[in-house]
C-alpha atoms as a PDB file:
ATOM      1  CA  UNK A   1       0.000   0.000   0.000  1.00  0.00           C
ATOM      2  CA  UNK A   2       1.551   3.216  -0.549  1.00  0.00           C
ATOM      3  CA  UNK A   3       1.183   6.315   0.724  1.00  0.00           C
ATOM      4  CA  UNK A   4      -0.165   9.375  -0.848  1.00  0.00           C
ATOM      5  CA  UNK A   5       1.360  12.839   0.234  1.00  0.00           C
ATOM      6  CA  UNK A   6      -0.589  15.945   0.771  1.00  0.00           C
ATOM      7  CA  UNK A   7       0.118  19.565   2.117  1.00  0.00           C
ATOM      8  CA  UNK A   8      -2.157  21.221   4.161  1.00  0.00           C
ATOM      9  CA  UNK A   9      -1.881  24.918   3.956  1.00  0.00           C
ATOM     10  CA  UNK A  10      -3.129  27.403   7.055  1.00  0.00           C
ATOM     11  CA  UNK A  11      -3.734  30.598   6.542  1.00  0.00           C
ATOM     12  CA  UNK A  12      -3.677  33.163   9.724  1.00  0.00           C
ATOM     13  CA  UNK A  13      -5.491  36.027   9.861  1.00  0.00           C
ATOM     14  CA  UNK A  14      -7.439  39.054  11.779  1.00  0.00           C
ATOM     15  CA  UNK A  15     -10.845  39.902  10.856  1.00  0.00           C
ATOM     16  CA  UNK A  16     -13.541  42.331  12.392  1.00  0.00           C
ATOM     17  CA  UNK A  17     -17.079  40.403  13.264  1.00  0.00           C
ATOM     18  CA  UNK A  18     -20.420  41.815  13.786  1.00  0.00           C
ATOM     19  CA  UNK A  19     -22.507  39.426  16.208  1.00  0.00           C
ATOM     20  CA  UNK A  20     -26.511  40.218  16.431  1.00  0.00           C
ATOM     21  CA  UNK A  21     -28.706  38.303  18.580  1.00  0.00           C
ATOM     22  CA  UNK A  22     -31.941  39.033  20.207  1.00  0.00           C
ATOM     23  CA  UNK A  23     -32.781  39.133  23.336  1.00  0.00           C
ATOM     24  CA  UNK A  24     -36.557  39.009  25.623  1.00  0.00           C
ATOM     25  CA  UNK A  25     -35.194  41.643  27.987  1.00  0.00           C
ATOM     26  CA  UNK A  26     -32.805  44.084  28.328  1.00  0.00           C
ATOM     27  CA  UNK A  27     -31.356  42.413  31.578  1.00  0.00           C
ATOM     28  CA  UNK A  28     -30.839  39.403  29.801  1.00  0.00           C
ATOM     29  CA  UNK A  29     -28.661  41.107  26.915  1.00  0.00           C
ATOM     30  CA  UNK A  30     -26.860  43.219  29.878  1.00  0.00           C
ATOM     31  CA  UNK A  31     -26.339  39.620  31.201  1.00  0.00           C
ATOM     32  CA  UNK A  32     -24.806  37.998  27.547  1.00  0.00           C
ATOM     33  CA  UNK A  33     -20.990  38.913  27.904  1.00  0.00           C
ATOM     34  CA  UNK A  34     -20.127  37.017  24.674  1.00  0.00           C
ATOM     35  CA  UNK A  35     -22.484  36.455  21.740  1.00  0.00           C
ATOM     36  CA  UNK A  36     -24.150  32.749  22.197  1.00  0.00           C
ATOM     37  CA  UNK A  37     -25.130  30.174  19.589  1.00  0.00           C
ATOM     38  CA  UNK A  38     -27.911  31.720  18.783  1.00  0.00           C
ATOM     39  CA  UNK A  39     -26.140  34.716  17.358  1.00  0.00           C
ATOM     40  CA  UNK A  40     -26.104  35.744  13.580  1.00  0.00           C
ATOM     41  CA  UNK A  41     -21.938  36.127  12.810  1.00  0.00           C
ATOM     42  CA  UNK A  42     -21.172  38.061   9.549  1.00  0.00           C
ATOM     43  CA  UNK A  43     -18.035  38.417   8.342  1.00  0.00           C
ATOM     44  CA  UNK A  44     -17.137  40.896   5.436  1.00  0.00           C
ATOM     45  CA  UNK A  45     -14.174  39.806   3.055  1.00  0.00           C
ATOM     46  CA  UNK A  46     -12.870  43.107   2.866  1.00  0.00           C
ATOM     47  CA  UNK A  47     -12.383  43.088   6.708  1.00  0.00           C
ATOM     48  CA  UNK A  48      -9.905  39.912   6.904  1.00  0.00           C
ATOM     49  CA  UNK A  49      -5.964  40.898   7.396  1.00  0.00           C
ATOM     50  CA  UNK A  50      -4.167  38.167   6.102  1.00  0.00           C
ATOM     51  CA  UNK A  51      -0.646  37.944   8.924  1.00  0.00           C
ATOM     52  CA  UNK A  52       1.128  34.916   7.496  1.00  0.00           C
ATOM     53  CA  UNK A  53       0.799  31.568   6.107  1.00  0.00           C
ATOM     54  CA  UNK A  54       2.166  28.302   7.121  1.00  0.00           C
ATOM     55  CA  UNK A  55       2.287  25.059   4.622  1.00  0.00           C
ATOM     56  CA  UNK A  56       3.244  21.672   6.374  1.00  0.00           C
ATOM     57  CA  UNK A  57       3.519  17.618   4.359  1.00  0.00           C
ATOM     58  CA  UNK A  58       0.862  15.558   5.843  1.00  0.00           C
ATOM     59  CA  UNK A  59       0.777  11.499   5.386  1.00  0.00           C
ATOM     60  CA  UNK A  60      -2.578  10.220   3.598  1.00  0.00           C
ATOM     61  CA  UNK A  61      -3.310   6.928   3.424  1.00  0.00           C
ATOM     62  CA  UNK A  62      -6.668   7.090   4.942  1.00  0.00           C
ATOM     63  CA  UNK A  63      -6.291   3.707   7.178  1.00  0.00           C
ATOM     64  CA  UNK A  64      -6.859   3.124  10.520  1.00  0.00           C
ATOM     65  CA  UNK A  65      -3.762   1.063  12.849  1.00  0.00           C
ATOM     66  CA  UNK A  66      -4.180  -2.103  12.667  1.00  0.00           C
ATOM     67  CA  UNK A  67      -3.833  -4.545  15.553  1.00  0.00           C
ATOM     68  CA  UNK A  68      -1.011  -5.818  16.641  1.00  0.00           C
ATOM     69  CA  UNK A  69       1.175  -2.767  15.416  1.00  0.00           C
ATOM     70  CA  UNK A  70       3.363  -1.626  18.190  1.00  0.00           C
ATOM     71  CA  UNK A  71       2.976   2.011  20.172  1.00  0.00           C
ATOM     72  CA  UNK A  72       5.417   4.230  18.816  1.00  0.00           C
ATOM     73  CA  UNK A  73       4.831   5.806  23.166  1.00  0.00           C
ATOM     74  CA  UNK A  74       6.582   2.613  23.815  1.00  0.00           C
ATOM     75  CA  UNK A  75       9.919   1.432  24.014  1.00  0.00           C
ATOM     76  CA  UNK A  76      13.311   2.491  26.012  1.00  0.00           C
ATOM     77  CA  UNK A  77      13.897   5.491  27.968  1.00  0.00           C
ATOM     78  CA  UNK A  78      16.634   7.138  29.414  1.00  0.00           C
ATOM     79  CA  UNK A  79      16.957   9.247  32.636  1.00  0.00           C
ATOM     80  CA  UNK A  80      18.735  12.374  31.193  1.00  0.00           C
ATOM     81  CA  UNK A  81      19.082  14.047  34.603  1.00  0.00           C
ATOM     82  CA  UNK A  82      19.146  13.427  38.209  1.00  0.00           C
ATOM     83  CA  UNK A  83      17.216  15.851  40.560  1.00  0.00           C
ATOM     84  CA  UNK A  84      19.832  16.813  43.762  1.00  0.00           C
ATOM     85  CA  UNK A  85      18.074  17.063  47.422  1.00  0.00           C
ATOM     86  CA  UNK A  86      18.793  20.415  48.099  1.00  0.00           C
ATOM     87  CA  UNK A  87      17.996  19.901  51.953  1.00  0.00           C
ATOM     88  CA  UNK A  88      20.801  21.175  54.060  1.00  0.00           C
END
């Protein structure tokens, strides 16, 4: 089986939003610190600063493991440093 090799490219941005939602009371919108589900998000296109972009390789082969493969978590490991007692 081979694998197939794809790039993912992510794009990072800023953007201004306008959030509406509605409300049965004015305590309840005083209440609403950040818009809920129920809000109507719009986006304009000509608000959207583009800051940088970022394009990494990403395997494909659109399997699940197997049984029996090994954990790549598992295996030898080595104590790179020793904590001192600092207790005088």
């Amino acid at each position: 089986m081979s694998i197939r090799k794809k790039f993912e490219k992510i794009w990072n941005a800023d953007c201004n939003f306008i959030a509406k939602q509605q409300f049965d009371s004015l305590d309840a919108a005083a209440k609403q610190v950040v818009p809920s589900s129920a809000a109507v998000i719009t986006v304009s296109d000509n608000n959207i600063r583009y800051q940088h972009s970022t394009i990494k390789e990403v395997n494909y082969d659109n399997t699940l493991p197997t049984p029996g493969r090994k954990n790549p978590g598992e295996g030898k490991r080595e104590k790179k440093s020793q904590h001192k007692n600092s207790e005088t």
